[in-house]
N, C-alpha and C. Protein backbone atom coordinates (compact mmCIF):
# COMPACT_ATOMS: atom_id res chain seq x y z
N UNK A 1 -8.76 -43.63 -12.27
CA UNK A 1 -8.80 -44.36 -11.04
C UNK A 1 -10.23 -44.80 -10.73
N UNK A 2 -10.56 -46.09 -9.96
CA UNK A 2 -11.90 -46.40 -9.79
C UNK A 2 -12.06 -46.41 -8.35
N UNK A 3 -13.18 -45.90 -8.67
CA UNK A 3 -13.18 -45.36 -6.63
C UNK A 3 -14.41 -46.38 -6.25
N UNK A 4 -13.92 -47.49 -6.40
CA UNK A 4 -15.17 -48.80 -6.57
C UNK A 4 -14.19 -49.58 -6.11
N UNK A 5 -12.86 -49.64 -6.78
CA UNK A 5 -11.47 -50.91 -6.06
C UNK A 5 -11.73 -50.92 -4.51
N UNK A 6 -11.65 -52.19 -4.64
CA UNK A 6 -11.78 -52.74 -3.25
C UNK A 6 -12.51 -52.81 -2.64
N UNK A 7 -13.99 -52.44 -2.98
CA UNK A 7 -15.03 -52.56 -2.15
C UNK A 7 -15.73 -53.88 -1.72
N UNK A 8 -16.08 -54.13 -0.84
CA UNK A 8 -16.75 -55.29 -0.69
C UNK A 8 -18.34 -55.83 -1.99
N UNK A 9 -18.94 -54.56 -1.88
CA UNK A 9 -20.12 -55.11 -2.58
C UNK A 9 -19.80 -54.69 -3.91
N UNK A 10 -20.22 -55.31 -5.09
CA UNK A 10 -20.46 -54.67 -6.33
C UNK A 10 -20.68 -53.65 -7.01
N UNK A 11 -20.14 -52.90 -8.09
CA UNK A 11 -20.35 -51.34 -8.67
C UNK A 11 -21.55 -51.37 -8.55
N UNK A 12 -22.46 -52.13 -8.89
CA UNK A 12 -23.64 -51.34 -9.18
C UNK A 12 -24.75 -51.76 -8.39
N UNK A 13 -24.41 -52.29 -7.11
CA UNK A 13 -25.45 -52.41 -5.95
C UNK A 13 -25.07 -51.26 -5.19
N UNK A 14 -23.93 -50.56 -5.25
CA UNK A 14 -23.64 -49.14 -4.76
C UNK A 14 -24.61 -48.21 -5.11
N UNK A 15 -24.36 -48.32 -6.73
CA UNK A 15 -24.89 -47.45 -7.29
C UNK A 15 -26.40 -47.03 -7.39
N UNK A 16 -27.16 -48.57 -6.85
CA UNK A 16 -28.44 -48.85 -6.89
C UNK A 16 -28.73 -48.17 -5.85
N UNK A 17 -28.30 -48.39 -4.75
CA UNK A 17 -28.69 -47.85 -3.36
C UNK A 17 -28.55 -46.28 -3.12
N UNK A 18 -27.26 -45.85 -3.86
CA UNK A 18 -26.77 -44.42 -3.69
C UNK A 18 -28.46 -43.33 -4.72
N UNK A 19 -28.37 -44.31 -5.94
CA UNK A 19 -29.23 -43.50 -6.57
C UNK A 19 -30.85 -43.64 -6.00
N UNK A 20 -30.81 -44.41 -5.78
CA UNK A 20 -32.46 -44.55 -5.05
C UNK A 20 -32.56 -43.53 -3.84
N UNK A 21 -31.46 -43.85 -2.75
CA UNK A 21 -32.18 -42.96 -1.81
C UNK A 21 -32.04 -41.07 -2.19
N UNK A 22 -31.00 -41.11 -3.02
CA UNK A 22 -30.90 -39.39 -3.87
C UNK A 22 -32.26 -39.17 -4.74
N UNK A 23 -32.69 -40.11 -5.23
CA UNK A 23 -33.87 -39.58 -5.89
C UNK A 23 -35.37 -39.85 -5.25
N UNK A 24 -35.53 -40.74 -4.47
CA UNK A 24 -36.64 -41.02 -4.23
C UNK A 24 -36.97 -40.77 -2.30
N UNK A 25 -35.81 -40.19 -1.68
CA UNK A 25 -35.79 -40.43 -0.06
C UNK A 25 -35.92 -41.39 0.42
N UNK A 26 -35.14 -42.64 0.20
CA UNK A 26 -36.26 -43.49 0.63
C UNK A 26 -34.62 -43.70 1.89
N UNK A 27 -35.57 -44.19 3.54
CA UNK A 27 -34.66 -44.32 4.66
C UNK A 27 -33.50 -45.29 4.22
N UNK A 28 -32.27 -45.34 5.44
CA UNK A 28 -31.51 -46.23 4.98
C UNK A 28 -32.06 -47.73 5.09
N UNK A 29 -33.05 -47.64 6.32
CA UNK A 29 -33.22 -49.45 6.88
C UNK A 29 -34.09 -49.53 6.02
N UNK A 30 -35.07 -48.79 5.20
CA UNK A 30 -36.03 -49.18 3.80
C UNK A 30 -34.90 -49.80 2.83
N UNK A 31 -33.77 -49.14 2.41
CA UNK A 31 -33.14 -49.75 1.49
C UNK A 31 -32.40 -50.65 2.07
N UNK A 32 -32.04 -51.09 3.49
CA UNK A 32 -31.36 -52.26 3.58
C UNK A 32 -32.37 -53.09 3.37
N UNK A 33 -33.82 -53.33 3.62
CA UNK A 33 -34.65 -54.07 3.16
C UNK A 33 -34.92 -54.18 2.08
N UNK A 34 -34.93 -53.60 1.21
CA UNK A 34 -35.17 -53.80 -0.20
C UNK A 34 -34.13 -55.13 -0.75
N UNK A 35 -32.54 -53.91 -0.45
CA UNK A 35 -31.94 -54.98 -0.78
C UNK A 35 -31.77 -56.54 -0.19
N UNK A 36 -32.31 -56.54 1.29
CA UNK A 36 -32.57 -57.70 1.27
C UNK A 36 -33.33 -58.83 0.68
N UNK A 37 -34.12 -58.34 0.52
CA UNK A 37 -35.40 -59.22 -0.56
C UNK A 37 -34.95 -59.29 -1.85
N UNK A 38 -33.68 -58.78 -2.13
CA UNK A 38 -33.14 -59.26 -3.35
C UNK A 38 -31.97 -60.10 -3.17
N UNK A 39 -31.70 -60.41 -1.99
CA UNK A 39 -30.34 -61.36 -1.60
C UNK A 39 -29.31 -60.34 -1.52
N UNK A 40 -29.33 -59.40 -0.97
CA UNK A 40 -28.05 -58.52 -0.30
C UNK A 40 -27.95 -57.84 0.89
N UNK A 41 -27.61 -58.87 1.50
CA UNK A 41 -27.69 -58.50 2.99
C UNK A 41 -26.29 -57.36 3.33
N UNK A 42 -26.72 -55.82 3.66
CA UNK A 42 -26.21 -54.88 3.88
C UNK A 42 -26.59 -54.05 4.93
N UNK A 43 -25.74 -53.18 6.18
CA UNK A 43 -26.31 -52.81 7.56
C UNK A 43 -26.40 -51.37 6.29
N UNK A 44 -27.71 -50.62 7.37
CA UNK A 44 -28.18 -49.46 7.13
C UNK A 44 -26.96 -48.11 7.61
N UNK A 45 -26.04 -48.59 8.54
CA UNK A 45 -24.46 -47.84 8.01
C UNK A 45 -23.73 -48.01 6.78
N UNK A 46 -23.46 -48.92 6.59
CA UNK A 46 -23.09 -49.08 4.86
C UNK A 46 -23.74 -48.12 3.96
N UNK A 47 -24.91 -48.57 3.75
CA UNK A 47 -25.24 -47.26 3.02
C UNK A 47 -25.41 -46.04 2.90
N UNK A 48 -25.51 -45.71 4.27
CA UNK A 48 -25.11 -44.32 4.71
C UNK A 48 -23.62 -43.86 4.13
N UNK A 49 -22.67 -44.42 4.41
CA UNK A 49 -21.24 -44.25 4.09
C UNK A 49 -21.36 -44.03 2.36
N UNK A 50 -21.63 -45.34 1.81
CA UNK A 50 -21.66 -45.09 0.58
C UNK A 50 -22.62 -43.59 -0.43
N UNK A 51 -23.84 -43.21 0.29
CA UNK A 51 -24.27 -41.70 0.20
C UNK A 51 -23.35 -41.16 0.50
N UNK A 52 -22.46 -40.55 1.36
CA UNK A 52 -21.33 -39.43 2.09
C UNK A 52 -20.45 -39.53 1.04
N UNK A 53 -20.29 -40.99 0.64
CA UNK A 53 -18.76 -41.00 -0.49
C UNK A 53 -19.29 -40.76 -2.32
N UNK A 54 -20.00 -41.63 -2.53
CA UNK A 54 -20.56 -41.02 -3.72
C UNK A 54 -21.78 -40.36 -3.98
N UNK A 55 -22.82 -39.96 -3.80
CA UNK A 55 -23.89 -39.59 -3.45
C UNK A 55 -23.52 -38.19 -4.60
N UNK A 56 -22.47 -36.81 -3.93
CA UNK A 56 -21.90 -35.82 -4.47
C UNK A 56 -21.88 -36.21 -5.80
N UNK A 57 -21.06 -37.18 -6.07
CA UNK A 57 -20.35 -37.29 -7.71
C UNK A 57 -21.61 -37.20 -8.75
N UNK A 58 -22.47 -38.43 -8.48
CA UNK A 58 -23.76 -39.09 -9.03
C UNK A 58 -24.67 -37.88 -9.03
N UNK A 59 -24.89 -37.29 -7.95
CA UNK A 59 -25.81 -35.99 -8.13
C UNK A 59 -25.22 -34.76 -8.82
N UNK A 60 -23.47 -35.22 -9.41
CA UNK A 60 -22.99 -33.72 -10.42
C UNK A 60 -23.02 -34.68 -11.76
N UNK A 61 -22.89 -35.68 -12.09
CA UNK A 61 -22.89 -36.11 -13.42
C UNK A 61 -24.48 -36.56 -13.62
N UNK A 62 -25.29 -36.46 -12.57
CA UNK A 62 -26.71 -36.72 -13.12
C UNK A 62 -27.76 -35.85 -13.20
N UNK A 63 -27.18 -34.89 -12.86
CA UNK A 63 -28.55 -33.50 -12.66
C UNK A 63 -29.46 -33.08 -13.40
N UNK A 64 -29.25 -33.38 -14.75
CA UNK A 64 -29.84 -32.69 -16.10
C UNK A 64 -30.98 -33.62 -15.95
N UNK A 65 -30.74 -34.99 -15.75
CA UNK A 65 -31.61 -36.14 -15.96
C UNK A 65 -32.57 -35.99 -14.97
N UNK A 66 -32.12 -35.58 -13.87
CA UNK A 66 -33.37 -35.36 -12.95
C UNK A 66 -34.08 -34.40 -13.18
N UNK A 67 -34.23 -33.09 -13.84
CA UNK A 67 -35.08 -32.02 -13.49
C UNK A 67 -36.34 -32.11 -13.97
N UNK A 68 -37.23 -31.99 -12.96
CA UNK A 68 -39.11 -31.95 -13.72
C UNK A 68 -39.18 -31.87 -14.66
């Protein structure tokens, strides 16, 4: 099952946003700006939501990759 069906924005502008603010802290309205300056206009709730929903998964299939 893809837990991506139906979303408004793209797999991997999710994924961009989810993994940036998990690895680097960066605020939500920093990353709605970011992504704005790349042409993706997204409210700083959106991405919040999208951390709460995948955020978990990404931080259990990516852990190894992060450690010092």
């Amino acid at each position: 099952m893809n837990p991506f069906k139906g979303r408004h924005f793209q797999r991997d502008i999710i994924l961009w946003a989810v993994r940036w603010y998990c690895k680097y802290g960066i605020s939500y309205r920093e990353l709605q700006e970011m992504l704005a300056e790349r042409g993706v206009n997204v409210d700083h709730s959106t991405i919040y939501r999208w951390v709460q929903r995948y955020a978990p998964e990404i931080e259990k299939r990516l852990r190894w990759y992060w450690r010092p």
